[in-house]
C-alpha atoms as a PDB file:
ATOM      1  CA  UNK A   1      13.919  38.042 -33.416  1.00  0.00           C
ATOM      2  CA  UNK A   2      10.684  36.018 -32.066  1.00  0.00           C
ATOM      3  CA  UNK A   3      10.771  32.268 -31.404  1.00  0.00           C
ATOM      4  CA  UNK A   4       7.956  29.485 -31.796  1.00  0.00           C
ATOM      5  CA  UNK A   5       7.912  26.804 -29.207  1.00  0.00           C
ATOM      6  CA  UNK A   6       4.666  25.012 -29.916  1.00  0.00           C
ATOM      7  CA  UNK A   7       3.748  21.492 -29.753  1.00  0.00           C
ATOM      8  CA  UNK A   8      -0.001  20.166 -31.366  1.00  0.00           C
ATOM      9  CA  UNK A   9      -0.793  16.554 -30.431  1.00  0.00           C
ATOM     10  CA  UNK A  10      -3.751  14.628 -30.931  1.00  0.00           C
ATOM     11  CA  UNK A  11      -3.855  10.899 -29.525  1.00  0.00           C
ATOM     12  CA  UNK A  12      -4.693   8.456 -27.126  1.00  0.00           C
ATOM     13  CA  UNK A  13      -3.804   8.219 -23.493  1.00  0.00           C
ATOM     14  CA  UNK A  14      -1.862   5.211 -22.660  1.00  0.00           C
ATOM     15  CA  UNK A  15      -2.578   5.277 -18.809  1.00  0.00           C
ATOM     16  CA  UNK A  16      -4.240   7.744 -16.322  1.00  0.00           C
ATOM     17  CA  UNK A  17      -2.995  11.187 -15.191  1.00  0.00           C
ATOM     18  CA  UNK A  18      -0.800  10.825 -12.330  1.00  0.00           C
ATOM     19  CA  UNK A  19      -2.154  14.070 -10.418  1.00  0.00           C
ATOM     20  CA  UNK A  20       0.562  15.290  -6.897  1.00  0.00           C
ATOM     21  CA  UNK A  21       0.838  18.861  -5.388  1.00  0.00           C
ATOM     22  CA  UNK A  22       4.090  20.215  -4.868  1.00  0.00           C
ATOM     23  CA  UNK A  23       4.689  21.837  -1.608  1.00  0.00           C
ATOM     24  CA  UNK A  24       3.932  25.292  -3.073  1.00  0.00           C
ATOM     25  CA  UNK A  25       0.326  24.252  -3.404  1.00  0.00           C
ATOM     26  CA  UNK A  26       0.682  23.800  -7.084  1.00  0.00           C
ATOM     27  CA  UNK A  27      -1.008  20.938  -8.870  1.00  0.00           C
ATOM     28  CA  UNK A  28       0.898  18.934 -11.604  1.00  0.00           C
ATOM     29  CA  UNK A  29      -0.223  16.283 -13.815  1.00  0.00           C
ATOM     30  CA  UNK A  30       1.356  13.796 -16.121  1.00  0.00           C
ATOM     31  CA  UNK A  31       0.061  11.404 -19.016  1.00  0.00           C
ATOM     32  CA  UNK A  32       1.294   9.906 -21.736  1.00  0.00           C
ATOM     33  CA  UNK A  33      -0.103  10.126 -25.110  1.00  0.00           C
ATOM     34  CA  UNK A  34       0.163   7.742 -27.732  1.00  0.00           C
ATOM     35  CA  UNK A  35      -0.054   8.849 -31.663  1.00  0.00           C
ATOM     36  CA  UNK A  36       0.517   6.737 -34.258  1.00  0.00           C
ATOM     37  CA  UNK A  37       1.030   6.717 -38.510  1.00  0.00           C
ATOM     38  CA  UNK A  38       0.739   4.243 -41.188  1.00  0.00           C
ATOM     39  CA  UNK A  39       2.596   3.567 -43.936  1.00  0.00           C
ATOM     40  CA  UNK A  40       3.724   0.595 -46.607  1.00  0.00           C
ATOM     41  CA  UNK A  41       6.279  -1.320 -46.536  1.00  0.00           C
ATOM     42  CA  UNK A  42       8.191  -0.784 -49.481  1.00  0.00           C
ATOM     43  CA  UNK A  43       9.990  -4.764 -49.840  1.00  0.00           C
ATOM     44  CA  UNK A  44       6.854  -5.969 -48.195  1.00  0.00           C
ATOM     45  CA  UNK A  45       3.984  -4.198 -49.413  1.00  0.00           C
ATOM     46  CA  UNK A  46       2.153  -4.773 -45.651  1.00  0.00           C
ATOM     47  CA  UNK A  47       1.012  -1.519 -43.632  1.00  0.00           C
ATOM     48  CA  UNK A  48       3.090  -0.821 -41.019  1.00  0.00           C
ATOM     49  CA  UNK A  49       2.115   1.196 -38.163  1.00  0.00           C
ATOM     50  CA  UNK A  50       4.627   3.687 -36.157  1.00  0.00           C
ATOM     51  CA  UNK A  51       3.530   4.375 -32.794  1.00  0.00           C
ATOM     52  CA  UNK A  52       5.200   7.773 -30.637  1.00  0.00           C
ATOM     53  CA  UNK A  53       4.862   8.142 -27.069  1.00  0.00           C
ATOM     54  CA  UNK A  54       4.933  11.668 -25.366  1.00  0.00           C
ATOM     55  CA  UNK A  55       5.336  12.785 -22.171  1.00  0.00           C
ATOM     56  CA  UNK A  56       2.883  15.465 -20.909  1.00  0.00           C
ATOM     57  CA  UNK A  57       2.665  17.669 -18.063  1.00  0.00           C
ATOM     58  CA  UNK A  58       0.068  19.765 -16.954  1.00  0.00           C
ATOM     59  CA  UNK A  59      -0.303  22.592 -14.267  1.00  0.00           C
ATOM     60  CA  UNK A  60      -2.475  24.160 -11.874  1.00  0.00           C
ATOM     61  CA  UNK A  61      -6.111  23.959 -12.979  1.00  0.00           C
ATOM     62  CA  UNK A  62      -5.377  22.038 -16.293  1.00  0.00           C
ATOM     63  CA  UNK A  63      -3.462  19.526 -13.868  1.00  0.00           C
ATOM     64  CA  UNK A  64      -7.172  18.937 -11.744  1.00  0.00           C
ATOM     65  CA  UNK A  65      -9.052  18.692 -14.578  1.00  0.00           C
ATOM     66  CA  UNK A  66      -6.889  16.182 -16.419  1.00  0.00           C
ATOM     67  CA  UNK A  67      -6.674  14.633 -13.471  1.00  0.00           C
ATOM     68  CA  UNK A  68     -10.418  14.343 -13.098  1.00  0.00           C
ATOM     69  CA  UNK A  69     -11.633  13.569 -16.870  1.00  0.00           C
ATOM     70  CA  UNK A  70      -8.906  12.151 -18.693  1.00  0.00           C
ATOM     71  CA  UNK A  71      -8.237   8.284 -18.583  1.00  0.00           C
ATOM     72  CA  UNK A  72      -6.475   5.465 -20.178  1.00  0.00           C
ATOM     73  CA  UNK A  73      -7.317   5.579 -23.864  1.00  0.00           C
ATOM     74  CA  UNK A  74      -9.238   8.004 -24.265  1.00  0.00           C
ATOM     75  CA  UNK A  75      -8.134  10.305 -27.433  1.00  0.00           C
ATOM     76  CA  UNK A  76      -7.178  13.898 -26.213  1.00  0.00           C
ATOM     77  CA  UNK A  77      -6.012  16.829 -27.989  1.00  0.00           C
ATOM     78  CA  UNK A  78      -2.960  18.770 -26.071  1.00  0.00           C
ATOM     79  CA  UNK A  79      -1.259  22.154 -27.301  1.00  0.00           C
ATOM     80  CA  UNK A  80       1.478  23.155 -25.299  1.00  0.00           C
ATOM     81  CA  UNK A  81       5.929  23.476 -25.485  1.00  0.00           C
ATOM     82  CA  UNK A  82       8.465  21.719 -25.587  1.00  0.00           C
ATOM     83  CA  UNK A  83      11.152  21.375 -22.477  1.00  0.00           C
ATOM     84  CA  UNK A  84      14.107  19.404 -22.504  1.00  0.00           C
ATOM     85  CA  UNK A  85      16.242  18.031 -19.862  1.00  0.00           C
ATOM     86  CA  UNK A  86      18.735  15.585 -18.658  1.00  0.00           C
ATOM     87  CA  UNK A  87      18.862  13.284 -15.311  1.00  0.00           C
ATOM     88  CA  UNK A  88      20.869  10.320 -13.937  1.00  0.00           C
ATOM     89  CA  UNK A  89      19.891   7.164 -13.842  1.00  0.00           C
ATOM     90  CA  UNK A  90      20.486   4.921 -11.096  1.00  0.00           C
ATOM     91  CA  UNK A  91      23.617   3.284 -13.216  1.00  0.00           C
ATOM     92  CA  UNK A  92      25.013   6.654 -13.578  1.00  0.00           C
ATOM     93  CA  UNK A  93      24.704   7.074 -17.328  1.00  0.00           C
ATOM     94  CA  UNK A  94      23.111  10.620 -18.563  1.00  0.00           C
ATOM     95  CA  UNK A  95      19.508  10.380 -20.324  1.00  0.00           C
ATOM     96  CA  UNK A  96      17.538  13.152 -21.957  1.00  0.00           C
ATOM     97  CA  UNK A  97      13.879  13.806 -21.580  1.00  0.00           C
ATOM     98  CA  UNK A  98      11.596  15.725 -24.221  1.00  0.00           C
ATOM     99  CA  UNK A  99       8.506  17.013 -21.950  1.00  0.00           C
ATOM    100  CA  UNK A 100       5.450  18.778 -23.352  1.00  0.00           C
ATOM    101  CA  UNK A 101       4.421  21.270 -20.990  1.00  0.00           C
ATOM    102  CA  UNK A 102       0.655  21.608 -21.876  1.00  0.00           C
ATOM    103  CA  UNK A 103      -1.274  24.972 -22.073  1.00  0.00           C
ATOM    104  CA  UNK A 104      -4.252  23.582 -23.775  1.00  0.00           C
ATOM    105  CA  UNK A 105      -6.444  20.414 -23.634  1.00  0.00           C
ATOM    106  CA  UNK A 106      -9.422  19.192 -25.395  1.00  0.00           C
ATOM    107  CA  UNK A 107     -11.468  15.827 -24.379  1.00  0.00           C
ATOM    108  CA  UNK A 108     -12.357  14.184 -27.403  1.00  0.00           C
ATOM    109  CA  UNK A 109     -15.070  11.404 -28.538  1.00  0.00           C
ATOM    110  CA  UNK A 110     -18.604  10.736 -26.821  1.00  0.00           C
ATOM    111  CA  UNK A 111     -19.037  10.652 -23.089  1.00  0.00           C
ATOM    112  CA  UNK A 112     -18.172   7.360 -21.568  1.00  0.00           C
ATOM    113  CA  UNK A 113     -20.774   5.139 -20.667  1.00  0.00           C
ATOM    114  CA  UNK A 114     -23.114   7.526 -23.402  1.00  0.00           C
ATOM    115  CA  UNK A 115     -25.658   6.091 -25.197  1.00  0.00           C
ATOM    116  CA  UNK A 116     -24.300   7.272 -28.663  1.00  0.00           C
ATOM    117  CA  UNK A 117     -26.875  10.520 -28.778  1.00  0.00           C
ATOM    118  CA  UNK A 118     -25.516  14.151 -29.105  1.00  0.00           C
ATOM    119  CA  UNK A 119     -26.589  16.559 -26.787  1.00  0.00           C
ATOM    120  CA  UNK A 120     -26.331  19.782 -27.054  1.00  0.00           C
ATOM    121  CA  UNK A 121     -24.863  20.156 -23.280  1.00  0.00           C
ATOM    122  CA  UNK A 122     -22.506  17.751 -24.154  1.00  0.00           C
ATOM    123  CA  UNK A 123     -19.077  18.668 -22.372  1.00  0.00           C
ATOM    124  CA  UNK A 124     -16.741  16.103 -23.845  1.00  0.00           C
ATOM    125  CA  UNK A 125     -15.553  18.090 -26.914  1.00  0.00           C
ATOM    126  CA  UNK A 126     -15.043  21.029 -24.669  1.00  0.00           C
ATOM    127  CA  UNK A 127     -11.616  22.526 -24.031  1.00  0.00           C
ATOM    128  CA  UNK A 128      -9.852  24.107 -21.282  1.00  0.00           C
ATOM    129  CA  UNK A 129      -7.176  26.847 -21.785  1.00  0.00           C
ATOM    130  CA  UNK A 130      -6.021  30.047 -19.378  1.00  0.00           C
ATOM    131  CA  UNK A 131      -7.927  31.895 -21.811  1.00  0.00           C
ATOM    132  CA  UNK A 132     -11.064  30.537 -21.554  1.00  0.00           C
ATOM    133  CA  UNK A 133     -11.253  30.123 -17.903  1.00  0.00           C
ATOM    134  CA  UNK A 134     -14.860  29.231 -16.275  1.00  0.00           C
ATOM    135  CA  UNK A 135     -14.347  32.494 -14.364  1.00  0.00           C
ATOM    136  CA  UNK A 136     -14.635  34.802 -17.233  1.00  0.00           C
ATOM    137  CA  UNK A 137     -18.279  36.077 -18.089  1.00  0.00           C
ATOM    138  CA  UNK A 138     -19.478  34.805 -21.662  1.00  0.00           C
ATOM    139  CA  UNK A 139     -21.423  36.744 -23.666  1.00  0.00           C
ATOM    140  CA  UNK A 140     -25.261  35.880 -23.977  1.00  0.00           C
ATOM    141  CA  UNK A 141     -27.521  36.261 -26.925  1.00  0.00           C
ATOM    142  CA  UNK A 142     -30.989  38.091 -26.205  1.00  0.00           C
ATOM    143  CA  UNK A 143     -34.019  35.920 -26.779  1.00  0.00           C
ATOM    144  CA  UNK A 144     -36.645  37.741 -30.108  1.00  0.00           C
ATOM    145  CA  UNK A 145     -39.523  39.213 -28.676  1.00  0.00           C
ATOM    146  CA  UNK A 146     -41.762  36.944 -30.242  1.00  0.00           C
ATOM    147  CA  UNK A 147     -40.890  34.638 -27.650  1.00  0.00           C
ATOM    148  CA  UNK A 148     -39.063  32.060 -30.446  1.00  0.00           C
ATOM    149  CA  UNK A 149     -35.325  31.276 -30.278  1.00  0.00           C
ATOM    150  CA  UNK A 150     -33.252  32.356 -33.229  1.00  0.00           C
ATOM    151  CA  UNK A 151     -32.007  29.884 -36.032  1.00  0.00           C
ATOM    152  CA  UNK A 152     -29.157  29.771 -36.768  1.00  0.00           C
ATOM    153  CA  UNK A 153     -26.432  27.698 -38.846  1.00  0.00           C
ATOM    154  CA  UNK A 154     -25.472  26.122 -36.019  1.00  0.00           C
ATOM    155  CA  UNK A 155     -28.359  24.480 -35.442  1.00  0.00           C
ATOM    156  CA  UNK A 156     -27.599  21.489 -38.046  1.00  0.00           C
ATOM    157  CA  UNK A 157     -24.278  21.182 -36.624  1.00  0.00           C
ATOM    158  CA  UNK A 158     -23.419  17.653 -35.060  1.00  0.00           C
ATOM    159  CA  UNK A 159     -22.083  18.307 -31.429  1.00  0.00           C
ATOM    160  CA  UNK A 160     -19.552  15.176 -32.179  1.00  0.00           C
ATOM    161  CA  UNK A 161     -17.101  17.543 -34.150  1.00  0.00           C
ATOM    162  CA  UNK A 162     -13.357  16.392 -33.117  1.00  0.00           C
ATOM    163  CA  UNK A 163     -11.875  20.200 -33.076  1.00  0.00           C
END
């Protein structure tokens, strides 16, 4: 029987990476992402606001780039799986730990320090994934003879699209 262990965030980053290499040579990073929901008070009538925290991790070349572009508040989107586990704390009592081991991540919003204008090279709403490494070639559309670039529908299209 197949299994699904997958884990969709969207939120904002409560402080910056933490970025180490164990002694393998292996980089790991780890953030915390804040997402939050709103709802009514049903005695009160006043919007309440429920806040989660997460715990993520992130590996080899995801763990470099988070490192390098993600930072306090800014709002990220992560896929990735969930991992358990249990330690001791320094008072002996047992605590459990939900992780999200990320295998995806997306920078979302404008550039900081951007002047509000939409590019078209602009990288922020780019993601990163094993399966769309830099190192693979991407295919390239051939120029009309005529010397004009094609139109297409994605012309229109605002670069500031969240997903």
């Amino acid at each position: 029987m197949a299994s699904v262990n997958k884990v969709i965030l969207m939120g904002n980053c409560g402080r910056d990476p933490e970025v180490r290499y164990l002694p393998s040579g292996q980089a790991v990073a780890n953030v915390s992402i804040a997402t939050s929901t709103r709802r009514k008070n049903r005695e009160t009538g006043d919007m309440v606001e429920d806040t989660q925290w997460h715990r993520i991790t992130f590996y080899d070349r995801l763990a470099e780039i988070a490192g390098e572009y993600v930072k306090k508040g800014r709002p990220i989107y992560v896929e990735g799986r969930l991992k358990y586990g249990k330690y001791t704390d320094q008072a002996g009592v047992e605590k459990n730990t939900v992780d999200i081991i990320a295998t995806e991540l997306q920078l979302l919003g404008g550039r900081e320090g951007s002047s509000g204008s939409s590019s078209g090279d602009d990288s922020s709403g780019g993601g990163y994934s094993p399966q769309n490494a830099p190192n693979k070639p991407s295919p390239k559309a051939s120029a009309p003879a005529s010397g004009q670039a094609p139109k297409t529908s994605f012309d229109d299209m605002d670069d500031d699209i969240p997903f």
